[in-house]
C-alpha atoms as a PDB file:
ATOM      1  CA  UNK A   1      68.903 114.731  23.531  1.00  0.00           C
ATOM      2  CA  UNK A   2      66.192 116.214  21.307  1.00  0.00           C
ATOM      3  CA  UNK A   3      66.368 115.834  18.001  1.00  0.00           C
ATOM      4  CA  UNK A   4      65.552 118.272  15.310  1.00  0.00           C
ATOM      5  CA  UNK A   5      61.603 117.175  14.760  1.00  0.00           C
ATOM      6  CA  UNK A   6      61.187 117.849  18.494  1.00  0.00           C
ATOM      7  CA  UNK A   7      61.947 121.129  18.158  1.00  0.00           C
ATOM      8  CA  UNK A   8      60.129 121.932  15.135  1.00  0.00           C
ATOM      9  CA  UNK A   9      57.088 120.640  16.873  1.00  0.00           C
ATOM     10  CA  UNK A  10      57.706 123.538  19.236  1.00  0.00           C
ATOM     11  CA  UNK A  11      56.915 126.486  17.024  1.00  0.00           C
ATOM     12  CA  UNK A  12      54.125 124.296  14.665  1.00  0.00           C
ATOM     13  CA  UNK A  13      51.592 126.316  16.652  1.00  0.00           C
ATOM     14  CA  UNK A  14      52.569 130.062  16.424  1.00  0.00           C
ATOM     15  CA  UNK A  15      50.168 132.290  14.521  1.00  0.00           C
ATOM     16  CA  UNK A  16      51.651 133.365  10.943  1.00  0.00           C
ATOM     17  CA  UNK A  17      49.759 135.933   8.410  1.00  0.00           C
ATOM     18  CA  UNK A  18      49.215 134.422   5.028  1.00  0.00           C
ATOM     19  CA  UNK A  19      49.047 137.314   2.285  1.00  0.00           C
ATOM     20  CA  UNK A  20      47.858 136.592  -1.088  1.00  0.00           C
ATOM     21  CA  UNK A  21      48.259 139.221  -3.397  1.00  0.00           C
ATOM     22  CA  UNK A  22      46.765 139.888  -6.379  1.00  0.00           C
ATOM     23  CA  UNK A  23      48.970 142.195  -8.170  1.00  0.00           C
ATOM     24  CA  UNK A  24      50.466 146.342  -7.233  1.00  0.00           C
ATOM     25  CA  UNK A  25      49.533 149.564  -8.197  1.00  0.00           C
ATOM     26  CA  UNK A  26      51.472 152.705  -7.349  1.00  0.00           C
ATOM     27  CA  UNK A  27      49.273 155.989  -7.428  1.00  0.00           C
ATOM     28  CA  UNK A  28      49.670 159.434  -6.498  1.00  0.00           C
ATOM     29  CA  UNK A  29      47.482 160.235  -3.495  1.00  0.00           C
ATOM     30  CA  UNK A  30      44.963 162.460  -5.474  1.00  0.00           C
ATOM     31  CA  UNK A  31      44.065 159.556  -7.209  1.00  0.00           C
ATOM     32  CA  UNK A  32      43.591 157.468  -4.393  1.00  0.00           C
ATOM     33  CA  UNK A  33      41.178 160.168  -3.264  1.00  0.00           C
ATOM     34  CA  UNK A  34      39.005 160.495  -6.210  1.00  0.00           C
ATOM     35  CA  UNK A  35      37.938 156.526  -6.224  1.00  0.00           C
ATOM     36  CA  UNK A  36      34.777 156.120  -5.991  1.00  0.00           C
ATOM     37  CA  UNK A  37      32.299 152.519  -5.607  1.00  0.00           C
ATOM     38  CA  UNK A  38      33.048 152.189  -9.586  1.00  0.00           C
ATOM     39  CA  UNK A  39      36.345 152.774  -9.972  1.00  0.00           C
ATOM     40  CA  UNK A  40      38.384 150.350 -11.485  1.00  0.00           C
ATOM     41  CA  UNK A  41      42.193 150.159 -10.796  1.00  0.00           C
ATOM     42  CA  UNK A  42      44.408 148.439 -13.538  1.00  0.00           C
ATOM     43  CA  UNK A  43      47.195 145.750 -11.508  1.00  0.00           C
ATOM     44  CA  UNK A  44      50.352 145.123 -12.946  1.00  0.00           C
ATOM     45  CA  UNK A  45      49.606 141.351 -13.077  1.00  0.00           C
ATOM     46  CA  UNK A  46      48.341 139.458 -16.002  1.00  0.00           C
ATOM     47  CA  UNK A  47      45.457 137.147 -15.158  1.00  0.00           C
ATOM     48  CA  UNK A  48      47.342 134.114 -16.438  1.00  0.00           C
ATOM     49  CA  UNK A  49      49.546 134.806 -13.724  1.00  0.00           C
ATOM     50  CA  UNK A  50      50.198 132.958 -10.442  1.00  0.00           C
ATOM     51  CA  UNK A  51      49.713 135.076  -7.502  1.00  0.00           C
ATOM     52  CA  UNK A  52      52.445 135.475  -4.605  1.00  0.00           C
ATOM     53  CA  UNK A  53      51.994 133.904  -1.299  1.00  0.00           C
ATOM     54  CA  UNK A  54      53.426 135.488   1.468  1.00  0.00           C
ATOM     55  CA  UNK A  55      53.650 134.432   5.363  1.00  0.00           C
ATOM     56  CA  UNK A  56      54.972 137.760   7.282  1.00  0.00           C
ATOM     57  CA  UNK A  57      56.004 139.535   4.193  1.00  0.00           C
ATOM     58  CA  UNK A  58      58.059 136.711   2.957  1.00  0.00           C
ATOM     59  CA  UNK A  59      57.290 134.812  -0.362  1.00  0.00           C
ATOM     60  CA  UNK A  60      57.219 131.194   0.105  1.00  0.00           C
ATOM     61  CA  UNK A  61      54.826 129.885  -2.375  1.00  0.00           C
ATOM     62  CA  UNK A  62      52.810 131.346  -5.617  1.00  0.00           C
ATOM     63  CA  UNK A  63      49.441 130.144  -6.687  1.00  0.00           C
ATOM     64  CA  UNK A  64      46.259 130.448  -8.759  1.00  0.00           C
ATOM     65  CA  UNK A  65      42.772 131.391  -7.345  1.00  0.00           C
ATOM     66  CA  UNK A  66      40.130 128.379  -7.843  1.00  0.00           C
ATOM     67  CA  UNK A  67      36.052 128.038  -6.353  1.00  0.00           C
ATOM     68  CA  UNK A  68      35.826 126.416  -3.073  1.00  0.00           C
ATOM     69  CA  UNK A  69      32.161 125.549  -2.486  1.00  0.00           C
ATOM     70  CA  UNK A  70      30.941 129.380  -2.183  1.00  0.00           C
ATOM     71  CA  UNK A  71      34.737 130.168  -1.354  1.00  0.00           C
ATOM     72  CA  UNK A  72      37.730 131.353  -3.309  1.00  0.00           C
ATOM     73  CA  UNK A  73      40.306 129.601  -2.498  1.00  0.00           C
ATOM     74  CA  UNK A  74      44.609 128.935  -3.362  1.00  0.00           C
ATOM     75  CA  UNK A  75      45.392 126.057  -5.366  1.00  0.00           C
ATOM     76  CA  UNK A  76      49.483 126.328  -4.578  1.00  0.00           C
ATOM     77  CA  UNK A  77      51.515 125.812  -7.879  1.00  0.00           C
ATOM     78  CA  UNK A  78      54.824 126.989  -6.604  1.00  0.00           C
ATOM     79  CA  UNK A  79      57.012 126.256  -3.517  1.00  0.00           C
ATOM     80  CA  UNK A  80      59.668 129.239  -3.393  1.00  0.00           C
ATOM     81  CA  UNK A  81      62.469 127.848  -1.412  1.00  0.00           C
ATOM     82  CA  UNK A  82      66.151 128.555  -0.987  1.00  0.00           C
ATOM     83  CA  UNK A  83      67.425 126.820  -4.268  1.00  0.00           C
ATOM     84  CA  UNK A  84      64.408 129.168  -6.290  1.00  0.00           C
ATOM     85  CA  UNK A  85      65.947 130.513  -9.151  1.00  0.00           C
ATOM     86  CA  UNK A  86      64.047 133.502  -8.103  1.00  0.00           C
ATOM     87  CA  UNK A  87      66.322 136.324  -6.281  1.00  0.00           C
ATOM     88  CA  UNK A  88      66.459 137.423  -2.650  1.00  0.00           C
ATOM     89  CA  UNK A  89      65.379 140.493  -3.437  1.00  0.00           C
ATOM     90  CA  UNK A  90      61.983 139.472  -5.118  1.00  0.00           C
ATOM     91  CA  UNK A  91      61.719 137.471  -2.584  1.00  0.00           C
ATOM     92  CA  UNK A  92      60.596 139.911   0.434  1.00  0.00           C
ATOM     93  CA  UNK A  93      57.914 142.538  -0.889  1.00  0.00           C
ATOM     94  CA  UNK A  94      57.803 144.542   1.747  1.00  0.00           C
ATOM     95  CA  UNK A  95      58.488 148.203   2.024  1.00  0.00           C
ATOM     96  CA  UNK A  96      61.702 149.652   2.526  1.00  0.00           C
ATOM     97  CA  UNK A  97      62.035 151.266   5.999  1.00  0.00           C
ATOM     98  CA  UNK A  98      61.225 154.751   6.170  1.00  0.00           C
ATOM     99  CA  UNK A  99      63.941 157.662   7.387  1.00  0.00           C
ATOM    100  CA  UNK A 100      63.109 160.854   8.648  1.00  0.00           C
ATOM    101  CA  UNK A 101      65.728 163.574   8.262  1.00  0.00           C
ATOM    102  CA  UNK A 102      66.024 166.399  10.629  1.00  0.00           C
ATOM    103  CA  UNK A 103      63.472 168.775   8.928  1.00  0.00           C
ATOM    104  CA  UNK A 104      61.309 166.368   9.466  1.00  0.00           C
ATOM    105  CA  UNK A 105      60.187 165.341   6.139  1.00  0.00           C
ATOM    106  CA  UNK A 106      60.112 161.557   5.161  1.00  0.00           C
ATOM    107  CA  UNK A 107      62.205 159.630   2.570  1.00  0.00           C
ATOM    108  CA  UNK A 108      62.852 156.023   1.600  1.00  0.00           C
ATOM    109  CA  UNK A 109      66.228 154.161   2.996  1.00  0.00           C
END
Protein backbone atom coordinates (compact mmCIF):
# COMPACT_ATOMS: atom_id res chain seq x y z
CA UNK A 1 0.00 0.00 0.00
CA UNK A 2 1.29 3.51 -0.72
CA UNK A 3 1.45 5.75 1.74
CA UNK A 4 0.67 9.39 1.65
CA UNK A 5 4.48 10.75 0.79
CA UNK A 6 4.32 8.42 -2.24
CA UNK A 7 1.73 10.11 -3.61
CA UNK A 8 2.74 13.52 -2.98
CA UNK A 9 5.90 12.69 -4.78
CA UNK A 10 3.60 12.18 -7.75
CA UNK A 11 2.48 15.71 -8.44
CA UNK A 12 6.07 17.43 -6.92
CA UNK A 13 6.81 17.95 -10.62
CA UNK A 14 3.75 19.71 -12.23
CA UNK A 15 4.34 23.25 -13.46
CA UNK A 16 2.58 25.96 -11.07
CA UNK A 17 2.57 29.96 -11.84
CA UNK A 18 3.99 31.95 -9.01
CA UNK A 19 2.42 35.61 -9.02
CA UNK A 20 3.87 38.25 -6.96
CA UNK A 21 2.00 41.23 -6.83
CA UNK A 22 2.84 44.42 -6.00
CA UNK A 23 -0.27 46.15 -5.16
CA UNK A 24 -4.01 47.04 -7.53
CA UNK A 25 -5.21 49.82 -9.26
CA UNK A 26 -8.68 50.08 -10.76
CA UNK A 27 -8.93 52.71 -13.70
CA UNK A 28 -11.37 53.66 -16.16
CA UNK A 29 -10.18 52.64 -19.63
CA UNK A 30 -9.50 56.28 -20.86
CA UNK A 31 -6.98 56.42 -18.43
CA UNK A 32 -5.39 53.36 -19.24
CA UNK A 33 -5.15 54.85 -22.72
CA UNK A 34 -3.57 58.09 -22.03
CA UNK A 35 -0.30 56.43 -20.17
CA UNK A 36 2.45 57.25 -21.58
CA UNK A 37 6.60 56.02 -20.86
CA UNK A 38 6.29 58.58 -17.73
CA UNK A 39 3.33 57.92 -16.26
CA UNK A 40 3.22 57.01 -12.87
CA UNK A 41 0.30 54.93 -11.40
CA UNK A 42 -0.35 55.26 -7.55
CA UNK A 43 -0.96 51.23 -5.95
CA UNK A 44 -3.05 50.79 -3.14
CA UNK A 45 -0.16 49.19 -1.17
CA UNK A 46 2.05 50.90 1.25
CA UNK A 47 5.73 50.16 0.71
CA UNK A 48 6.11 48.81 4.24
CA UNK A 49 3.89 46.27 3.11
CA UNK A 50 4.43 42.56 2.38
CA UNK A 51 3.46 41.62 -1.02
CA UNK A 52 0.99 38.58 -1.84
CA UNK A 53 2.24 35.42 -3.27
CA UNK A 54 0.08 33.60 -5.33
CA UNK A 55 0.47 30.00 -7.13
CA UNK A 56 -2.65 29.78 -9.73
CA UNK A 57 -4.49 32.66 -8.28
CA UNK A 58 -4.37 31.33 -4.83
CA UNK A 59 -2.53 33.15 -1.91
CA UNK A 60 -0.28 30.92 -0.10
CA UNK A 61 2.46 33.04 1.16
CA UNK A 62 3.24 37.04 1.44
CA UNK A 63 6.66 38.52 1.26
CA UNK A 64 9.04 41.47 0.92
CA UNK A 65 11.20 42.23 -2.22
CA UNK A 66 15.14 42.04 -1.35
CA UNK A 67 18.55 42.29 -4.05
CA UNK A 68 19.65 39.04 -5.33
CA UNK A 69 23.07 39.54 -6.93
CA UNK A 70 21.70 41.79 -9.98
CA UNK A 71 18.19 40.12 -9.19
CA UNK A 72 15.14 41.08 -7.20
CA UNK A 73 14.15 38.55 -5.47
CA UNK A 74 11.16 37.21 -2.47
CA UNK A 75 12.34 36.92 0.91
CA UNK A 76 8.91 34.89 2.18
CA UNK A 77 7.68 36.35 5.59
CA UNK A 78 4.32 34.73 5.63
CA UNK A 79 2.97 31.16 5.10
CA UNK A 80 -0.96 31.61 4.50
CA UNK A 81 -2.37 28.30 5.37
CA UNK A 82 -5.73 26.94 6.41
CA UNK A 83 -5.62 28.03 10.18
CA UNK A 84 -4.61 31.96 8.67
CA UNK A 85 -6.59 34.25 10.46
CA UNK A 86 -6.93 35.75 7.10
CA UNK A 87 -10.49 34.98 5.32
CA UNK A 88 -11.34 32.74 2.37
CA UNK A 89 -12.34 35.37 0.55
CA UNK A 90 -8.99 37.41 0.64
CA UNK A 91 -7.62 34.53 0.05
CA UNK A 92 -8.28 33.95 -3.89
CA UNK A 93 -7.72 37.37 -5.86
CA UNK A 94 -8.91 36.46 -8.82
CA UNK A 95 -11.69 37.91 -10.85
CA UNK A 96 -15.13 37.05 -10.51
CA UNK A 97 -16.45 35.14 -13.57
CA UNK A 98 -17.94 37.15 -16.14
CA UNK A 99 -21.89 36.71 -17.37
CA UNK A 100 -23.20 37.74 -20.48
CA UNK A 101 -26.93 38.46 -20.61
CA UNK A 102 -28.93 38.03 -23.68
CA UNK A 103 -28.32 41.55 -25.20
CA UNK A 104 -25.15 40.71 -25.14
CA UNK A 105 -23.57 43.13 -22.90
CA UNK A 106 -21.18 41.91 -20.05
CA UNK A 107 -21.61 42.07 -16.23
CA UNK A 108 -19.91 40.66 -13.15
CA UNK A 109 -21.48 37.33 -11.35
Amino acid sequence: MASHADGFGLIQDIDVRLTVELGRKSMRLRDVLALGESSVIELDRLTDEPLDMFVNGKLIARGEVIAQGSRFAIRVLEIVGAGSSTSDASLDRRAPPLTVSPAGAGELA
